[in-house]
PDB file of N, CA and C in Angstrom:
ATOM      1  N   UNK A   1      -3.900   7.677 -11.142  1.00  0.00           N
ATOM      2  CA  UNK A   1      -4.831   6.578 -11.277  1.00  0.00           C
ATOM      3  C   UNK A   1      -6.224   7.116 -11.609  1.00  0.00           C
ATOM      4  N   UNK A   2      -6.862   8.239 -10.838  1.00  0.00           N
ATOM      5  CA  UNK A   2      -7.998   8.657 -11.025  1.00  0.00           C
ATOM      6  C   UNK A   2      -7.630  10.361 -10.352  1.00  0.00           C
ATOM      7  N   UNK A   3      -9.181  10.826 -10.574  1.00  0.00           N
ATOM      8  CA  UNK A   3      -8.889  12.502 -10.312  1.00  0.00           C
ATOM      9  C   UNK A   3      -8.807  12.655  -8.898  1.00  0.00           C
ATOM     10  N   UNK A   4      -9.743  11.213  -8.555  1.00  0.00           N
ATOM     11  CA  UNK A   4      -9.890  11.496  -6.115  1.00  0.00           C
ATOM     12  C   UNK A   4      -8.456  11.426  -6.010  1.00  0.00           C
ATOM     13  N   UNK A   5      -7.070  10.253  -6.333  1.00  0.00           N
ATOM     14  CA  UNK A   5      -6.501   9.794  -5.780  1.00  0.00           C
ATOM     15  C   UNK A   5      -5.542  10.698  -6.334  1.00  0.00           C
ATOM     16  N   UNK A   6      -5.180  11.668  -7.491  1.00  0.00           N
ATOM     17  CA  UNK A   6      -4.873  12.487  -7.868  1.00  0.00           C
ATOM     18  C   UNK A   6      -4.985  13.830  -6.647  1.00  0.00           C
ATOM     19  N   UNK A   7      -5.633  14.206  -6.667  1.00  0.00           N
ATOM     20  CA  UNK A   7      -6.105  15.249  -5.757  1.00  0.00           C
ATOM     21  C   UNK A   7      -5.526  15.261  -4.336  1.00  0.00           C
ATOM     22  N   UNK A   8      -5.647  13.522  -4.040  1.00  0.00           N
ATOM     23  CA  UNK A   8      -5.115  13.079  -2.434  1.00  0.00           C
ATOM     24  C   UNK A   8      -3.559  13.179  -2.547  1.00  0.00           C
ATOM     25  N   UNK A   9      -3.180  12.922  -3.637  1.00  0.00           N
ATOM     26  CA  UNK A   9      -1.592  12.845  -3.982  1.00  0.00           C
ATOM     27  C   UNK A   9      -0.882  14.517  -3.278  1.00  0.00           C
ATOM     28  N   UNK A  10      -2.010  16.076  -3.856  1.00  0.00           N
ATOM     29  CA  UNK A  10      -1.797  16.852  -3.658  1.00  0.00           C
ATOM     30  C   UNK A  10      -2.492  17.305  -2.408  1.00  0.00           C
ATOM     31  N   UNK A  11      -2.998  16.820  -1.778  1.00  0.00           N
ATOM     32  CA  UNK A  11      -3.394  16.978  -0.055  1.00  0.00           C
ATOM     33  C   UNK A  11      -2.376  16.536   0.883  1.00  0.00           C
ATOM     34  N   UNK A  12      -1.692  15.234   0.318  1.00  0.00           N
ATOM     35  CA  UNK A  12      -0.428  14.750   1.233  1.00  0.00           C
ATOM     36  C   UNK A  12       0.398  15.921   1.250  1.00  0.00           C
ATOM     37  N   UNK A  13       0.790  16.818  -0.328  1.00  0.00           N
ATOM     38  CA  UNK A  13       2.266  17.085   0.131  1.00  0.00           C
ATOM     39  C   UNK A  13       1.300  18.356   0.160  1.00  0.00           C
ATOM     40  N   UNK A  14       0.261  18.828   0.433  1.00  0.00           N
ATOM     41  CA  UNK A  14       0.041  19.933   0.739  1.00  0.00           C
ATOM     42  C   UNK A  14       0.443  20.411   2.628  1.00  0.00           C
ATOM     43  N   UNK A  15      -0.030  18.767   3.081  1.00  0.00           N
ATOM     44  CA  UNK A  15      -0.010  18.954   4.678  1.00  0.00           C
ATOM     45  C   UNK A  15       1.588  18.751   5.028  1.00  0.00           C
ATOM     46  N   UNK A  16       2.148  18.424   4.430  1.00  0.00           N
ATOM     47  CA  UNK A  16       3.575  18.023   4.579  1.00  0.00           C
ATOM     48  C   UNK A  16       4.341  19.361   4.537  1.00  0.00           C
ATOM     49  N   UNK A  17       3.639  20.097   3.336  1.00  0.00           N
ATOM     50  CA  UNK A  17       4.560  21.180   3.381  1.00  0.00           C
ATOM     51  C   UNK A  17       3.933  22.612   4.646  1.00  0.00           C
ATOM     52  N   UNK A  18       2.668  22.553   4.931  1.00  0.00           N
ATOM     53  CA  UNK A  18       2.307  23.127   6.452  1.00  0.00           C
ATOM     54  C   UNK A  18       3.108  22.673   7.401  1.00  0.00           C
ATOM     55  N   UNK A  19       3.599  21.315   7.448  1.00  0.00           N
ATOM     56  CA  UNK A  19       4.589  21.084   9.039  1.00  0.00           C
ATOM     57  C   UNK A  19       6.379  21.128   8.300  1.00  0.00           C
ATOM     58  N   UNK A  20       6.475  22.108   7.353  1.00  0.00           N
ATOM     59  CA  UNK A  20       7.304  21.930   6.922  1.00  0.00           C
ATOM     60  C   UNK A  20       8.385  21.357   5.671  1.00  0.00           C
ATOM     61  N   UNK A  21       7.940  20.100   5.653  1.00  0.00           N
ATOM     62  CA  UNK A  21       8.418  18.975   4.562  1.00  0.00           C
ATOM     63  C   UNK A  21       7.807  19.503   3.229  1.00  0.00           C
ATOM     64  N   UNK A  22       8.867  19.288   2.402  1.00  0.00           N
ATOM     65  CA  UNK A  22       8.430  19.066   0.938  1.00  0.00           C
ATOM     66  C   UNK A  22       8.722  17.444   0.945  1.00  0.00           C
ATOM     67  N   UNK A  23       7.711  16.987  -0.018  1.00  0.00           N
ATOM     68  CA  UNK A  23       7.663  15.982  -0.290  1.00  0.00           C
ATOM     69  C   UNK A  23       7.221  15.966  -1.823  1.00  0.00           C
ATOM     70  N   UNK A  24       7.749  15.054  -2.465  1.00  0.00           N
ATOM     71  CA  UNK A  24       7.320  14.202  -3.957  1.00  0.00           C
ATOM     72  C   UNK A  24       5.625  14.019  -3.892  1.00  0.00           C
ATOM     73  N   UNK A  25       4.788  14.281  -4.560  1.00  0.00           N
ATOM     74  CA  UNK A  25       3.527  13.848  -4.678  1.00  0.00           C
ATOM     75  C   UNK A  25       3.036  12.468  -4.776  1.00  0.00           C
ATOM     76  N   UNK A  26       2.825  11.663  -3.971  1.00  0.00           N
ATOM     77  CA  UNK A  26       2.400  10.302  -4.126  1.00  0.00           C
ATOM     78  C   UNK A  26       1.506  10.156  -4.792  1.00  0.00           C
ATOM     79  N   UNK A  27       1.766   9.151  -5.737  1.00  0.00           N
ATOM     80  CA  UNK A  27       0.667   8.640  -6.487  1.00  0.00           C
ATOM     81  C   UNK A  27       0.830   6.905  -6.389  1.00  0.00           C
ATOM     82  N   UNK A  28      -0.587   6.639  -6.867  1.00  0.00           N
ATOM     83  CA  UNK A  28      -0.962   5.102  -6.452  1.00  0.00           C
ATOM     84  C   UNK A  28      -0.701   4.466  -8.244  1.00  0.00           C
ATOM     85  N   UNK A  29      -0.101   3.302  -8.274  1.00  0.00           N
ATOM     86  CA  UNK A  29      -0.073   2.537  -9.361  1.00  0.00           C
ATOM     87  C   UNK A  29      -1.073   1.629  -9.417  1.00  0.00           C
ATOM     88  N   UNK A  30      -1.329   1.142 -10.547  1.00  0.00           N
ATOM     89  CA  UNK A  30      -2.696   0.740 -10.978  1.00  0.00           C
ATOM     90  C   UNK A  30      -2.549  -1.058  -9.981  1.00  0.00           C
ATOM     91  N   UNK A  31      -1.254  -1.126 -10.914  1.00  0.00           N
ATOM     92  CA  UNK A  31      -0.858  -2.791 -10.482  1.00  0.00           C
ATOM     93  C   UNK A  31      -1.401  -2.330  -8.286  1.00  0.00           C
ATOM     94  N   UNK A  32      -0.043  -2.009  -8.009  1.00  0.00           N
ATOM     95  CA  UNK A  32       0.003  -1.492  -6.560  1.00  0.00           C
ATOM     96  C   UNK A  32      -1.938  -1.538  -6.003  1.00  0.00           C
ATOM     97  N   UNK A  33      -2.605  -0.456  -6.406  1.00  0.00           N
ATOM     98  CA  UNK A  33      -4.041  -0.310  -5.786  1.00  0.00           C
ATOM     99  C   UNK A  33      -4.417  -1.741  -5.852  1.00  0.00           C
ATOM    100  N   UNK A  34      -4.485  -2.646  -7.142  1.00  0.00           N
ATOM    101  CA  UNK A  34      -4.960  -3.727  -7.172  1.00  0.00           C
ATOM    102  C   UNK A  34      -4.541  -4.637  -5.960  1.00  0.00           C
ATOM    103  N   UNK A  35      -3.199  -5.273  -5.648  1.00  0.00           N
ATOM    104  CA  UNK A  35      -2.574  -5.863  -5.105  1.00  0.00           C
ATOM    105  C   UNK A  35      -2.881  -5.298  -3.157  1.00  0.00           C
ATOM    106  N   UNK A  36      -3.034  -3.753  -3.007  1.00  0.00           N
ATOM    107  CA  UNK A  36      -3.181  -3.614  -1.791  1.00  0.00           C
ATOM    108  C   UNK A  36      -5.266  -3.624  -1.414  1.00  0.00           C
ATOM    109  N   UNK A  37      -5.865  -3.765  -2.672  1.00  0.00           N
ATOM    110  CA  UNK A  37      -7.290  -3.945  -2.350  1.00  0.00           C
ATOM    111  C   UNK A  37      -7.608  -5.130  -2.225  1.00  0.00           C
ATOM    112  N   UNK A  38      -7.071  -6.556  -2.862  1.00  0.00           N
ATOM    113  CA  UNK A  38      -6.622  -7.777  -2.537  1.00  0.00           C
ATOM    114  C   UNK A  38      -6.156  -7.965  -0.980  1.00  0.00           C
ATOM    115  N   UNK A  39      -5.082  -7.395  -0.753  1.00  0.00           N
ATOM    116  CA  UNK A  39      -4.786  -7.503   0.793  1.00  0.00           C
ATOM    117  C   UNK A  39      -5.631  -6.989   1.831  1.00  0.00           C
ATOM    118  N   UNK A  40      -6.544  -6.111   1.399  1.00  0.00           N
ATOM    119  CA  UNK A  40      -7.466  -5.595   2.310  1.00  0.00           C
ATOM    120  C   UNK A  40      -8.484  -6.726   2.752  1.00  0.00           C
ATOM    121  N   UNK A  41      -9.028  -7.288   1.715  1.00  0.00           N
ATOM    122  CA  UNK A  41      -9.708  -8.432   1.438  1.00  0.00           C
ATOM    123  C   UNK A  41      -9.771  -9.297   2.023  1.00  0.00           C
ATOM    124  N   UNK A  42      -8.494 -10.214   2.034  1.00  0.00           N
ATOM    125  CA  UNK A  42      -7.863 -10.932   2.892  1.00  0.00           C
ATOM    126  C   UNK A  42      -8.107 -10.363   4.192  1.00  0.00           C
ATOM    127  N   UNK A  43      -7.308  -9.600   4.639  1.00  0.00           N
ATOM    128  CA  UNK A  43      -7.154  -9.130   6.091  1.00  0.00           C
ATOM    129  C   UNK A  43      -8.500  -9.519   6.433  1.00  0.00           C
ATOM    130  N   UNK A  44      -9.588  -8.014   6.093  1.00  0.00           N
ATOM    131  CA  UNK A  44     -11.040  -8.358   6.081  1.00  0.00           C
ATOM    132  C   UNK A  44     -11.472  -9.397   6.720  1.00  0.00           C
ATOM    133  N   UNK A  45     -11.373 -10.542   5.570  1.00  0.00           N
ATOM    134  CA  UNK A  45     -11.565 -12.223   5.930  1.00  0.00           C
ATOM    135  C   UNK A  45     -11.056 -13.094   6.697  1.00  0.00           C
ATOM    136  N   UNK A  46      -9.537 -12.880   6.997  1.00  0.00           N
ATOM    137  CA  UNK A  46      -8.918 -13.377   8.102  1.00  0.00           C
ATOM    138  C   UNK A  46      -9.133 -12.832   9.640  1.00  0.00           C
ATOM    139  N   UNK A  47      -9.251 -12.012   9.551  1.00  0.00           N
ATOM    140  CA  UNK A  47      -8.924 -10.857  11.053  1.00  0.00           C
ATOM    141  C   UNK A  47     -10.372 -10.032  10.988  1.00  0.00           C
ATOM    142  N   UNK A  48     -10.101  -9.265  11.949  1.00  0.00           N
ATOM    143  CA  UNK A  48     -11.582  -8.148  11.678  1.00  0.00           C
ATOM    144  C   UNK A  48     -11.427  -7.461  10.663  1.00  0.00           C
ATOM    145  N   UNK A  49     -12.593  -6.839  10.340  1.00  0.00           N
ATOM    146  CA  UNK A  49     -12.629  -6.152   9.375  1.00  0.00           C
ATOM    147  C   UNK A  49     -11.725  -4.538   8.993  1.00  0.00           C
ATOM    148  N   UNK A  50     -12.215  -4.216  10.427  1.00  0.00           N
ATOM    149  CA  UNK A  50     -11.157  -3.123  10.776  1.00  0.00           C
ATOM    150  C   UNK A  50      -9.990  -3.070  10.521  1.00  0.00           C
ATOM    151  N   UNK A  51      -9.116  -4.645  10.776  1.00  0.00           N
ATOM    152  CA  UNK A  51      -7.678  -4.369  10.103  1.00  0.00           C
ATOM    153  C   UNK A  51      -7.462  -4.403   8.857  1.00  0.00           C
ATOM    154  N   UNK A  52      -8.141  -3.925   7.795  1.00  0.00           N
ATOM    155  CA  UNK A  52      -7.888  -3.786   6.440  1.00  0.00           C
ATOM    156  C   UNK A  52      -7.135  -2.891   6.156  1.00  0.00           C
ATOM    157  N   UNK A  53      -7.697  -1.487   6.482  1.00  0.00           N
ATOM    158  CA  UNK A  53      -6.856  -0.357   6.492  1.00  0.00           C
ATOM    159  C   UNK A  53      -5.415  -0.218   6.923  1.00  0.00           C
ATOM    160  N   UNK A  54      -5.808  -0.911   7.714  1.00  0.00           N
ATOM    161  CA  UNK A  54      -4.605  -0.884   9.542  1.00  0.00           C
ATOM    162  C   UNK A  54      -3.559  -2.056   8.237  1.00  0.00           C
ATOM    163  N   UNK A  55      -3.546  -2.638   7.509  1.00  0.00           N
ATOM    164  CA  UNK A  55      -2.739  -3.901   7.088  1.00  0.00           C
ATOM    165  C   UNK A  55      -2.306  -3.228   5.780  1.00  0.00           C
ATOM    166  N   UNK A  56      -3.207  -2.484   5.088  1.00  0.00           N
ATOM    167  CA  UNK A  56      -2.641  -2.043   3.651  1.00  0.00           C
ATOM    168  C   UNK A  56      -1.573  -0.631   3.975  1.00  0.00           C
ATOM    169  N   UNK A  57      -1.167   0.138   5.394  1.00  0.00           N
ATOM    170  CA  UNK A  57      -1.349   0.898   5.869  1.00  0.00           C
ATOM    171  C   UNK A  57       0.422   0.659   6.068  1.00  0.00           C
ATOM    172  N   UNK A  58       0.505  -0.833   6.874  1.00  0.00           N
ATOM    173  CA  UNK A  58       1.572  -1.019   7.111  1.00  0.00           C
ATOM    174  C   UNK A  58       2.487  -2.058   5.676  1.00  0.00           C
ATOM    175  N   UNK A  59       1.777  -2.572   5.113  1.00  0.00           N
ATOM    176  CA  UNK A  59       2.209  -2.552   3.453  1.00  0.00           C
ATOM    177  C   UNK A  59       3.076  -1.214   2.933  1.00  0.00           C
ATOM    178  N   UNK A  60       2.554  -0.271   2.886  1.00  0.00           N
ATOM    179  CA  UNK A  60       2.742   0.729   2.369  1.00  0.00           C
ATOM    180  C   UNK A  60       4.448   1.403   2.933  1.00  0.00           C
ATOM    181  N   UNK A  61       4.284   1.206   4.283  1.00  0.00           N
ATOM    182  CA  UNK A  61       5.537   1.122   5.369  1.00  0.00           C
ATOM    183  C   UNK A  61       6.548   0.356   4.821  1.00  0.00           C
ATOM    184  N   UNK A  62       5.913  -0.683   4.962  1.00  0.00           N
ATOM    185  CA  UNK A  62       6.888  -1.994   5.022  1.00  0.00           C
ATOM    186  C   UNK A  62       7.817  -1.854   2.905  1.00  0.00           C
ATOM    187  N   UNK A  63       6.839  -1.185   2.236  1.00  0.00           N
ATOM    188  CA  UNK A  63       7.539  -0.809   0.804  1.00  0.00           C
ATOM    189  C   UNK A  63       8.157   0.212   0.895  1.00  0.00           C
ATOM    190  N   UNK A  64       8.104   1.721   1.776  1.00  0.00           N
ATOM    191  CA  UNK A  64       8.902   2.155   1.388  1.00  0.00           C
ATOM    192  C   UNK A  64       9.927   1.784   2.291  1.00  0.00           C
ATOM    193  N   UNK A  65       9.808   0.962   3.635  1.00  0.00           N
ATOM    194  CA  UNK A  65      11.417   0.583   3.895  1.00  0.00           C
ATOM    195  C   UNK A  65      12.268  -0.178   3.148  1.00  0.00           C
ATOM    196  N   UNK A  66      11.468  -0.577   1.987  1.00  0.00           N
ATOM    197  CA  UNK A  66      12.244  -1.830   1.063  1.00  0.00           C
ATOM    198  C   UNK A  66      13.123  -0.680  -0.050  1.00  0.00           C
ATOM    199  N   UNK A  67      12.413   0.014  -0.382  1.00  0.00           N
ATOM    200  CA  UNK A  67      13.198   1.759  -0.848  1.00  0.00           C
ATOM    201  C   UNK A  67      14.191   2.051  -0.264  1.00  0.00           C
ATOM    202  N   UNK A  68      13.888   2.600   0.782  1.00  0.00           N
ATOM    203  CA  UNK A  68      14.896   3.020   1.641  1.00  0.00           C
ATOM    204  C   UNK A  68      16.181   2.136   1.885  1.00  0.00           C
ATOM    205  N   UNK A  69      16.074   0.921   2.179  1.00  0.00           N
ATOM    206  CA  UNK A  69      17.379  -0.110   2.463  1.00  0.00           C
ATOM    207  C   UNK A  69      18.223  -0.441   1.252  1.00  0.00           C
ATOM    208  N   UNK A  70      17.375   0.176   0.290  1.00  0.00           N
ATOM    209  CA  UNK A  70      18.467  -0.018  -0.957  1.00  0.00           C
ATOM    210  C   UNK A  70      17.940  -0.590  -2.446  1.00  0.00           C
ATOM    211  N   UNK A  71      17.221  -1.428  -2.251  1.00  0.00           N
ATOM    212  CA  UNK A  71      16.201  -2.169  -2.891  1.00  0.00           C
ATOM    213  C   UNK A  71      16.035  -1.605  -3.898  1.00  0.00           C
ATOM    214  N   UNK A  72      16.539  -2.256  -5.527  1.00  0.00           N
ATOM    215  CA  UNK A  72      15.882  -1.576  -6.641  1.00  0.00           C
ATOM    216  C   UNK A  72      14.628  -2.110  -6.941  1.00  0.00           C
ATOM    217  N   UNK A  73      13.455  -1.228  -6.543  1.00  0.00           N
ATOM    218  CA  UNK A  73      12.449  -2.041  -7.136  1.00  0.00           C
ATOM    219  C   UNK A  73      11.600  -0.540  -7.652  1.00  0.00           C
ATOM    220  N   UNK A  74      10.655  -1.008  -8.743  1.00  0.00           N
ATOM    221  CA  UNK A  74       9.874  -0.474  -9.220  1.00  0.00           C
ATOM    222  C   UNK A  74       7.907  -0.417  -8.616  1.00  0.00           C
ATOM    223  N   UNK A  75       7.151   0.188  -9.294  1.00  0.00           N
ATOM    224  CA  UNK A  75       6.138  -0.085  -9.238  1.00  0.00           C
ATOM    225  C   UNK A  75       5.888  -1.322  -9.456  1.00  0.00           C
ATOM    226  N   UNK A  76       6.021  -2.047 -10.271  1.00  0.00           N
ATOM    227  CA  UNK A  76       5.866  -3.612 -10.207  1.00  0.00           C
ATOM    228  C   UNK A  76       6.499  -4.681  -9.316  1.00  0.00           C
ATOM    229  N   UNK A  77       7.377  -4.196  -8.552  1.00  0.00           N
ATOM    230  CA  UNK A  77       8.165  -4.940  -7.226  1.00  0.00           C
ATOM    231  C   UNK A  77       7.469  -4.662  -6.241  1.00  0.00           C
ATOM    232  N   UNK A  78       7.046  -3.502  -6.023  1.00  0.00           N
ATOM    233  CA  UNK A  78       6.153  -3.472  -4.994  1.00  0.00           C
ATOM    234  C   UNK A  78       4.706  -4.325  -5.018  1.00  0.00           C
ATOM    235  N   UNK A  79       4.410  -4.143  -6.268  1.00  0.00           N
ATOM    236  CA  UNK A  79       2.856  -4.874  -5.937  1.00  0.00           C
ATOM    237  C   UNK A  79       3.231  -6.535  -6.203  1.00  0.00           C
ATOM    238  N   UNK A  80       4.449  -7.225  -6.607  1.00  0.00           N
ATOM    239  CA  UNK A  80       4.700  -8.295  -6.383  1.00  0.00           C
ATOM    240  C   UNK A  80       5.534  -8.569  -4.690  1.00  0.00           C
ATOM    241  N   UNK A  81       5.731  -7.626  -4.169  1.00  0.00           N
ATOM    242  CA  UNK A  81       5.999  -7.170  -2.797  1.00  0.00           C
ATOM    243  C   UNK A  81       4.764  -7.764  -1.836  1.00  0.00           C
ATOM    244  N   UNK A  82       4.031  -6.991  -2.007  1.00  0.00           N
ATOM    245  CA  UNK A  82       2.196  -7.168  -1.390  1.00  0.00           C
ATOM    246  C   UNK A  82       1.935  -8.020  -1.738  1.00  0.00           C
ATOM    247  N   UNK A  83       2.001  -8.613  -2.635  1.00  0.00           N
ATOM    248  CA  UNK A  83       1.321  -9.911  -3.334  1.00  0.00           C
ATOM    249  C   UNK A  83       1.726 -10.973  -2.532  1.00  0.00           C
ATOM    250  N   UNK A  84       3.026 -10.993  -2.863  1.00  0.00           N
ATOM    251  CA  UNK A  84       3.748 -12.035  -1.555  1.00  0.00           C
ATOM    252  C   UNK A  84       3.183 -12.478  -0.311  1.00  0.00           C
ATOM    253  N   UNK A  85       3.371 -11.075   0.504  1.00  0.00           N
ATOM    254  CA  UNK A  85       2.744 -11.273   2.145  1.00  0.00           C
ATOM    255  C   UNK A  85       1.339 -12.037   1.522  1.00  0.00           C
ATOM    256  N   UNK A  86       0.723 -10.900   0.685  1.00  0.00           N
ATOM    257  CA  UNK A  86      -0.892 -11.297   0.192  1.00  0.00           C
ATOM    258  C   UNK A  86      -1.759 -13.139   0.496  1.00  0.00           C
ATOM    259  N   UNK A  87      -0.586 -13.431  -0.272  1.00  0.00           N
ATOM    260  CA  UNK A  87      -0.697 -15.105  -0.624  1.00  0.00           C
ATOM    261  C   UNK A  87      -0.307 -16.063   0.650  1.00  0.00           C
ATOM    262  N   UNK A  88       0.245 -15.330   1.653  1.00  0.00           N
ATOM    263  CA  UNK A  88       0.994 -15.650   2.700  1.00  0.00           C
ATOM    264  C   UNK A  88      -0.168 -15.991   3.546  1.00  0.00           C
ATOM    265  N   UNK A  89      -0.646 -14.966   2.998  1.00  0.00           N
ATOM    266  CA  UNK A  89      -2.021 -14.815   4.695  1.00  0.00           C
ATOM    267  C   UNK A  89      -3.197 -15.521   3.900  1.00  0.00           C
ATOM    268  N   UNK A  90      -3.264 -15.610   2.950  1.00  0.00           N
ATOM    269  CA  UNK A  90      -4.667 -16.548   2.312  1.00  0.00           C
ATOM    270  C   UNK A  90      -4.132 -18.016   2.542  1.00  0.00           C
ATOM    271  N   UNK A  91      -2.867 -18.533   2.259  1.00  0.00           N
ATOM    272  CA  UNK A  91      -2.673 -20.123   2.614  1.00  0.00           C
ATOM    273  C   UNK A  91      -2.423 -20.540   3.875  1.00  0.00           C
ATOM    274  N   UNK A  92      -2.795 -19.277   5.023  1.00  0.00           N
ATOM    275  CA  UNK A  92      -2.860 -20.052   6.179  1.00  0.00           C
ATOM    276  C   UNK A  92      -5.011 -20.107   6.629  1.00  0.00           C
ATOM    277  N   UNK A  93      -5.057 -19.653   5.843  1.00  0.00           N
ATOM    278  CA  UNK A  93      -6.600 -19.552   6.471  1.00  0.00           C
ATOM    279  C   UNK A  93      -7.248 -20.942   4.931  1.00  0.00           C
ATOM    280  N   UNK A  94      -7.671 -22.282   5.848  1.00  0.00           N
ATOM    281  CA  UNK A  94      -8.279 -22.763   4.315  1.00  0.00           C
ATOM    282  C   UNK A  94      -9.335 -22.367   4.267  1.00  0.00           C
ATOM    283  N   UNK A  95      -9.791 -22.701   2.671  1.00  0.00           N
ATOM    284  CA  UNK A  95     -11.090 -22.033   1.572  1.00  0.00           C
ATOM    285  C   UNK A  95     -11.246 -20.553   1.593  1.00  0.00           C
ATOM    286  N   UNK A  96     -10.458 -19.775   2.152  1.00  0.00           N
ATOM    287  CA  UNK A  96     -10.340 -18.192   1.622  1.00  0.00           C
ATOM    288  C   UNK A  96      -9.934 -18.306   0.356  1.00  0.00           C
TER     289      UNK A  96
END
């Protein structure tokens, strides 16, 4: 996506592979960043502010268990994934 989030991609599996793990280099999709900075937003506005992180955090969870269980989805399933909950939590709060 960019050179920071690039770089962070290679800090994850750098620490991963200190406790051991190899891991795939994560990288962020354009759609995905959009869709989980939206949910931050929300959260933000609904809840404290603090749970922004704490909400895009467990997004991130909650996609790769959708991976894991079998789920063919792509980069674009996921951020229509987030989007989902996304819209979920803005039509219970009105004029957000």
């Amino acid at each position: 996506m960019n050179q920071f989030f690039d770089a962070l991609g290679q800090d994850w599996v750098d620490a991963a592979q200190r406790r051991g793990a190899a891991i795939n280099k994560p990288a962020l999709d354009s759609g995905v960043a959009m869709e989980l900075l939206e949910l931050a937003r929300v959260a933000a506005h609904t809840q404290e502010r603090r749970f922004a992180p704490l909400t895009c955090y467990m997004a991130g969870v909650a996609a790769e268990r959708l991976r894991t269980a079998g789920a063919d989805v792509d980069e674009r399933a996921i951020a229509e994934f987030i989007q989902e909950v996304r819209q979920k939590l803005e039509r219970e709060i009105p004029g957000l």
